[in-house]
Protein backbone atom coordinates (compact mmCIF):
# COMPACT_ATOMS: atom_id res chain seq x y z
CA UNK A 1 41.54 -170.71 -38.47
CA UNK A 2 40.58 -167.32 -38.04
CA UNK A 3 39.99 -167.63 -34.36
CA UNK A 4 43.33 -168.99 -33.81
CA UNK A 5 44.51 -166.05 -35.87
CA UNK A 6 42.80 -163.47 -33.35
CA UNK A 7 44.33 -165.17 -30.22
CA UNK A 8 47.81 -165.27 -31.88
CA UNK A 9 46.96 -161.18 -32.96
CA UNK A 10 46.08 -160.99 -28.91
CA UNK A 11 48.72 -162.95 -27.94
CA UNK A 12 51.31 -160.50 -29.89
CA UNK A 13 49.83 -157.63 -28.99
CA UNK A 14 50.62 -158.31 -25.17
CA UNK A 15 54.20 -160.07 -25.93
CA UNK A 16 56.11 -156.93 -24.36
CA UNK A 17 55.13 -157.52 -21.31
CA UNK A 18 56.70 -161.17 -21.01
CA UNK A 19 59.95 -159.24 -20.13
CA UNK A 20 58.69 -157.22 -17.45
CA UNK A 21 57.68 -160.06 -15.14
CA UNK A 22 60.80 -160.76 -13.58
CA UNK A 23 60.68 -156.77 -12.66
CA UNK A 24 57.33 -156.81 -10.81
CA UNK A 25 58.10 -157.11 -6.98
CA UNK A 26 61.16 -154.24 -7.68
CA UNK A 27 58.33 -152.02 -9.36
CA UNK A 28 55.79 -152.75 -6.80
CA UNK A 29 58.49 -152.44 -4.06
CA UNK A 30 59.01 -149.39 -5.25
CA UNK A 31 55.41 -148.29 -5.78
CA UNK A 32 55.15 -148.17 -2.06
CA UNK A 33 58.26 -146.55 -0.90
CA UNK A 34 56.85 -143.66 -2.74
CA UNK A 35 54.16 -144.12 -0.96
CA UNK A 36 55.34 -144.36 2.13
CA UNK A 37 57.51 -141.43 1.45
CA UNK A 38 54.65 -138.89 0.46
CA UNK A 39 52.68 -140.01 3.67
CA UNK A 40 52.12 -137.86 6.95
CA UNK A 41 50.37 -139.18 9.80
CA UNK A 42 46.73 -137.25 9.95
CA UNK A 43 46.98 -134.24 12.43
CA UNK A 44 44.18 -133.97 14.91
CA UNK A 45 42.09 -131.30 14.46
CA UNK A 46 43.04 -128.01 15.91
CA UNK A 47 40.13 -127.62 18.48
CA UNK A 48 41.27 -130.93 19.63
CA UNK A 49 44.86 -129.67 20.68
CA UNK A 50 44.87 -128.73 24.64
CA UNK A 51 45.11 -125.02 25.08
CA UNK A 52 47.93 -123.67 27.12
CA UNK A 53 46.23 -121.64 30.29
CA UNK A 54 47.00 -118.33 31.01
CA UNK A 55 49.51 -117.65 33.51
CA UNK A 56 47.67 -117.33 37.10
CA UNK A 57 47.88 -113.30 38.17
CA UNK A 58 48.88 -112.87 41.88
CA UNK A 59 47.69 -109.73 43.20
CA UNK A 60 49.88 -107.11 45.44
CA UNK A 61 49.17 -107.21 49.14
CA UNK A 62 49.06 -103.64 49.17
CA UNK A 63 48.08 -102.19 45.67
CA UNK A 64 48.95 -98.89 44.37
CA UNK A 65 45.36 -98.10 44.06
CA UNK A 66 44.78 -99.00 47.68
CA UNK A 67 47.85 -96.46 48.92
CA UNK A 68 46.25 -94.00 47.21
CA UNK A 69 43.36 -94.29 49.01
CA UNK A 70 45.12 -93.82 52.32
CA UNK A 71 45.68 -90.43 52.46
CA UNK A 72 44.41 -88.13 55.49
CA UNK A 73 45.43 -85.58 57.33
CA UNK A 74 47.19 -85.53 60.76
CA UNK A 75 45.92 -83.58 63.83
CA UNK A 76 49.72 -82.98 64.03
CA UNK A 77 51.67 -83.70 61.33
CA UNK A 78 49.06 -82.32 58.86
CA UNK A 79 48.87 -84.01 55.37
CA UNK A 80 50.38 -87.22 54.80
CA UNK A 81 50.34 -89.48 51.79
CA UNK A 82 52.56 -92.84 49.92
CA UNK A 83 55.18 -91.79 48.13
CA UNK A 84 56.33 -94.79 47.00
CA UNK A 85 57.10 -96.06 43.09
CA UNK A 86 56.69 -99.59 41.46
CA UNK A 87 59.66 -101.31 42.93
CA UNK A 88 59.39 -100.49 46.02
CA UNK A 89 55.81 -101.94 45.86
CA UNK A 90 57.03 -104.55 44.38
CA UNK A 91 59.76 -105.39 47.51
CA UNK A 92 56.43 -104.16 49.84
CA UNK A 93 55.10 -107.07 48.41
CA UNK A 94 57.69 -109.44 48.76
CA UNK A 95 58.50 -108.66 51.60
CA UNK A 96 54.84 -108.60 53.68
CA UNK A 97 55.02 -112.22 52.11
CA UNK A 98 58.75 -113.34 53.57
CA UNK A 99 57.33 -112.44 57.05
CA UNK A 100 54.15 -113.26 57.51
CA UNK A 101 52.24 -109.85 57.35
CA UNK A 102 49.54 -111.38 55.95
CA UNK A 103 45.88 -110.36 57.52
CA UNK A 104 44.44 -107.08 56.61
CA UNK A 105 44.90 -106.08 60.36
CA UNK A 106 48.35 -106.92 60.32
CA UNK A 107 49.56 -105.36 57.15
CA UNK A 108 47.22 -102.20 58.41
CA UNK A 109 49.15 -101.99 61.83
CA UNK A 110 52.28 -102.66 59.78
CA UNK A 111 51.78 -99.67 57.32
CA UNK A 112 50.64 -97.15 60.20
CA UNK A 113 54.22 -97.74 62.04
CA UNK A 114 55.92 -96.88 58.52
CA UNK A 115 53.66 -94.06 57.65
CA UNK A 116 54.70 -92.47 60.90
CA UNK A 117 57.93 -93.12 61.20
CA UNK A 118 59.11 -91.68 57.27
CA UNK A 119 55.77 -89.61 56.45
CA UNK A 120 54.69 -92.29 54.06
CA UNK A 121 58.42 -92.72 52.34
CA UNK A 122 59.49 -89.56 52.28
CA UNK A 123 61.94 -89.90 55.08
CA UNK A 124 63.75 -93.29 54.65
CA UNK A 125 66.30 -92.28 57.44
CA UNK A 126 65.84 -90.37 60.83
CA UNK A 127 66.12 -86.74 60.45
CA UNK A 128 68.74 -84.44 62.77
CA UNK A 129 71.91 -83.85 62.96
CA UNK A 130 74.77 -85.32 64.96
CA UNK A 131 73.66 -83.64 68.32
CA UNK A 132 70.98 -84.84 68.39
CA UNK A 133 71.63 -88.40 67.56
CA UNK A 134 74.19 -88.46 70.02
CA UNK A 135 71.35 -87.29 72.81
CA UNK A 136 69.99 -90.66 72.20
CA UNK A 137 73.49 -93.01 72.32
CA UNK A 138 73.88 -93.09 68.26
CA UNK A 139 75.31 -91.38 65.26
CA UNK A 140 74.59 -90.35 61.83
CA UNK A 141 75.98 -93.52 60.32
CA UNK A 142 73.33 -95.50 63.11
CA UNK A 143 70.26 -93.18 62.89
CA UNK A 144 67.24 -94.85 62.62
CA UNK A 145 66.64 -95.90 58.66
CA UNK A 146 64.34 -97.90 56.96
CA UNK A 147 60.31 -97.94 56.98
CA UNK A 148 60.85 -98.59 60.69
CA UNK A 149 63.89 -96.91 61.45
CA UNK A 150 66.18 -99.80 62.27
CA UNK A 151 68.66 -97.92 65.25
CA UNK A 152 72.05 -98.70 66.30
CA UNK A 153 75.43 -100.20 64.93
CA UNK A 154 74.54 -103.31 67.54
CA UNK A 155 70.91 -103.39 65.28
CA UNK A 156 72.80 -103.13 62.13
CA UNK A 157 75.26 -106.05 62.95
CA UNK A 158 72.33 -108.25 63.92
CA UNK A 159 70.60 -107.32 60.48
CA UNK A 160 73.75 -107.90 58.62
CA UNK A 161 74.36 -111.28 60.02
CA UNK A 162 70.24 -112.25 59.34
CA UNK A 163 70.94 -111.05 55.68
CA UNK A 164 74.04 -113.52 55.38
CA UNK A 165 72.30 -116.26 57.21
CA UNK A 166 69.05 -116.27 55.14
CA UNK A 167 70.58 -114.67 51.68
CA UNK A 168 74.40 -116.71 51.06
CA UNK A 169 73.97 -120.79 51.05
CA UNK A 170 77.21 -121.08 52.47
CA UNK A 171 76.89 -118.94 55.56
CA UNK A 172 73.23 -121.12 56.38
CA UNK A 173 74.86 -122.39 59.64
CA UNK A 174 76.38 -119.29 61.04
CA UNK A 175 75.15 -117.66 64.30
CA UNK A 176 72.40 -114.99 64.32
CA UNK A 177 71.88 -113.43 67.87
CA UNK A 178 68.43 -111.63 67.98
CA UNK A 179 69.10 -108.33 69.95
CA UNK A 180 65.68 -108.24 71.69
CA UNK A 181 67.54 -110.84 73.76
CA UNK A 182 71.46 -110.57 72.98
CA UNK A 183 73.73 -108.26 74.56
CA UNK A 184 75.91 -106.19 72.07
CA UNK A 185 78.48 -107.93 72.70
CA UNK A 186 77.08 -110.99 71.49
CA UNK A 187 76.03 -109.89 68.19
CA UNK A 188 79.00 -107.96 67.71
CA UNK A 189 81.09 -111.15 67.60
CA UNK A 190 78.35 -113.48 65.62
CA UNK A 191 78.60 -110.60 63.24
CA UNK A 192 82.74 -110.77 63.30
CA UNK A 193 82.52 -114.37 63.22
CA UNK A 194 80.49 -114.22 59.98
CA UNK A 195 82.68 -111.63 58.41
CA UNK A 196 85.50 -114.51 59.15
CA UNK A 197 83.45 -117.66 57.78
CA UNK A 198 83.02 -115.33 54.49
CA UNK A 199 86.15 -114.17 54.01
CA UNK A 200 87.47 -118.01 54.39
CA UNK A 201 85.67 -119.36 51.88
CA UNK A 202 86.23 -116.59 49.38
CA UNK A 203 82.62 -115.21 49.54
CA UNK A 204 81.92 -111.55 48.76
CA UNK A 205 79.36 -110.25 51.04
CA UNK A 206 79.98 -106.85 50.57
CA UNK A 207 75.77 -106.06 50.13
CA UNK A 208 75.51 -107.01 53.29
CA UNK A 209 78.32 -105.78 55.31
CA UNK A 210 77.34 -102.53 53.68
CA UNK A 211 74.95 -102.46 56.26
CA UNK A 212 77.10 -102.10 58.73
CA UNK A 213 78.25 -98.54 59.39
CA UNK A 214 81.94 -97.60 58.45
CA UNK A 215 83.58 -94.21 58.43
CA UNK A 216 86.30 -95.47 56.31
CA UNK A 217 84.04 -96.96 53.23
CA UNK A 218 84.54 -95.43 50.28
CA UNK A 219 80.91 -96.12 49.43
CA UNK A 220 77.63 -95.93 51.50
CA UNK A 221 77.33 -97.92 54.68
CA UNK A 222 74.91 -97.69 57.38
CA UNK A 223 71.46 -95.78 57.54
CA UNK A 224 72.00 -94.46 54.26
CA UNK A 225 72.68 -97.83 53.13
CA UNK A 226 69.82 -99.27 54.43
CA UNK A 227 67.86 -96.85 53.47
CA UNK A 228 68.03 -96.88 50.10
CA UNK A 229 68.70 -101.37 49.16
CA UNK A 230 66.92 -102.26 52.24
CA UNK A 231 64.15 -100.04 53.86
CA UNK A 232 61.21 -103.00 53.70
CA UNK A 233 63.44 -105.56 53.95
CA UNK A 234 64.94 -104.07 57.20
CA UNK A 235 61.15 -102.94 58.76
CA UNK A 236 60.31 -106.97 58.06
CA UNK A 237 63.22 -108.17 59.93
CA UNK A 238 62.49 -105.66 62.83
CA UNK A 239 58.76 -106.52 62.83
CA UNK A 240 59.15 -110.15 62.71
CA UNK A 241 62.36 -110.17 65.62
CA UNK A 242 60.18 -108.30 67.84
CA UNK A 243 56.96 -110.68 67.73
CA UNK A 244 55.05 -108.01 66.68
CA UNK A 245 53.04 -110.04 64.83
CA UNK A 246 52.04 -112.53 67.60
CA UNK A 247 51.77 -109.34 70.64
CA UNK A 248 48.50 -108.33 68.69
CA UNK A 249 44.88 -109.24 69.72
CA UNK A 250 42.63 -110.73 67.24
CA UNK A 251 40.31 -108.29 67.49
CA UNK A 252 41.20 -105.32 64.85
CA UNK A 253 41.49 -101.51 66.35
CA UNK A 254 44.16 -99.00 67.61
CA UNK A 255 44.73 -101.00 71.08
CA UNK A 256 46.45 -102.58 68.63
CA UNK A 257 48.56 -99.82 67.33
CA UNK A 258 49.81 -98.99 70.70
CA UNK A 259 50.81 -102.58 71.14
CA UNK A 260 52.91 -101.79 67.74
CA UNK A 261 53.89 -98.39 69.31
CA UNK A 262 55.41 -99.55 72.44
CA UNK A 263 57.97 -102.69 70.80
CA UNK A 264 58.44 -100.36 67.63
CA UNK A 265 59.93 -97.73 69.98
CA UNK A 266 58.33 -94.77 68.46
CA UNK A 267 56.74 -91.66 69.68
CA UNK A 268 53.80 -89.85 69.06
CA UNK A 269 51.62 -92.30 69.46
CA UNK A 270 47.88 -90.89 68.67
CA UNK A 271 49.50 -90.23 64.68
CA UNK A 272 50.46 -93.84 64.50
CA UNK A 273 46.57 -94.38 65.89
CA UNK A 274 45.40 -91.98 62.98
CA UNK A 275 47.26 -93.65 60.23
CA UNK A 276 46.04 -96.86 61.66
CA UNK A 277 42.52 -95.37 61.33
CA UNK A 278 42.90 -94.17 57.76
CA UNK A 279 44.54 -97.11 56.57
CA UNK A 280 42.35 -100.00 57.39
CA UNK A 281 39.25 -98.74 56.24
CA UNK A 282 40.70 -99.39 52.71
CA UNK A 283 42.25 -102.94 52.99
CA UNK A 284 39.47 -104.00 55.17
CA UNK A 285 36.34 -102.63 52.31
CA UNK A 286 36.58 -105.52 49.81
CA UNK A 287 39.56 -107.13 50.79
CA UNK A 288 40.60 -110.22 48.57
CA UNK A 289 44.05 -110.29 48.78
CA UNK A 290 44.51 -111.57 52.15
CA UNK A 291 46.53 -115.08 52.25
CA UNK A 292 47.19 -117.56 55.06
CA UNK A 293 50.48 -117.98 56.49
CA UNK A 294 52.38 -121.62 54.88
């Protein structure tokens, strides 16, 4: 009798439950959508994650440090020097890259022509005055300008027509005549027949025909222009259209700068010789920054 007591004292003591049953699966149920909603997938450890690499550094061409090295002095024109500031280093850059002035002889031959013909920047358009530019069968608004002194409003129409061609999608097609084997006349109307094209599809070129020298314009045109948005650009072009590139020998020296000499068109010759000779002593010694041609 007592035992049976106990079981019923047992028994009683658990009755509440009895109730509850039914209720399991909702508790449980909800048991693990509280679990599920406290849960976060395990992160992987942060040495595993994959780092992001630094962004690859592409060094100048021509560095500043490397122009500063290339100072000498002239048997003639005494001392010369860069003068030349980031941006324009920058478009040096570019620019030695757009056309192919890649090997350390090349860009060496390249940089004696411009030392020479502006004293190292100073002089981004030919110095005189009309007199004397009309000795030689051009004006003030077609001196020479530009690290090369790009010459003539014939020049500057081909230039300005290259510029469309290569710089405005829509003008891709047009005609470009190269004046090392164009009359004037010729580029003269590709140029006119660009200026047409543009104007018929509602395209401002106006940076370009800039180039062009007007005596009307009531902002800069010709050298001037050139001289000061495109001096490298325009000493690439002229480089490149006159195969300078592909007249030199493979083996480095200054027969090489009179090669550059004679299709550049410019006088004294032995400077252009001396800048060669002070400038390729510095990208030659340690030169890493030569790249091949795509």
């Amino acid at each position: 009798m007592a035992e049976y007591t106990a079981v019923r004292v047992r028994e009683s003591r658990f009755a509440w439950i009895q109730p509850l049953l039914p209720l399991t699966p909702f508790f449980a149920g909800l048991v693990i959508v509280i679990l599920i909603w406290g849960w976060e997938p395990a992160q992987p450890a942060e040495e595993s994650l994959p780092r992001a690499e630094e962004p690859v550094r592409i060094e100048y061409l021509v560095t500043a440090e490397q122009l500063s090295r290339m100072s000498y002095t002239d048997s003639v024109l005494g001392e010369m020097s860069w003068l030349i500031t980031d941006s324009s280093l920058e478009e040096l850059d570019r620019v030695l890259r757009t056309y192919g002035i890649l090997s350390a002889e090349e860009r060496s031959q390249f940089l004696a022509q411009a030392m020479v013909e502006t004293a190292g920047g100073k002089w981004l358009t030919e110095l005189g005055d009309e007199d004397y530019f009309n000795r030689y069968g051009y004006t003030t608004g077609t001196r020479g300008a530009g690290y090369l002194h790009l010459t003539f409003a014939y020049g500057q129409m081909a230039f300005a027509t290259w510029m469309m061609k290569r710089s405005v999608p829509q003008l891709a097609d047009i005609t470009y005549q190269n004046p090392t084997c164009h009359g004037r006349e010729e580029i003269e109307a590709a140029y006119y027949a660009a200026l047409r094209l543009a104007a018929n599809l509602g395209l401002d070129v106006s940076a370009y025909s800039r180039i062009v020298y007007d005596s009307q314009s009531p902002v800069t045109t010709g050298a001037d222009y050139i001289g000061e948005a495109f001096p490298w650009e325009s000493a690439g072009y002229f480089w490149h259209i006159t195969g300078i590139g592909e007249a030199l020998s493979q083996e480095p020296g200054s027969h090489n700068t009179d090669t550059a000499s004679q299709l550049v068109g410019g006088s004294n010759w032995q400077s252009r010789r001396e800048a060669y000779e002070a400038i390729r002593p510095v990208l030659e010694d340690g030169d890493t920054n030569e790249v091949k041609e795509k």
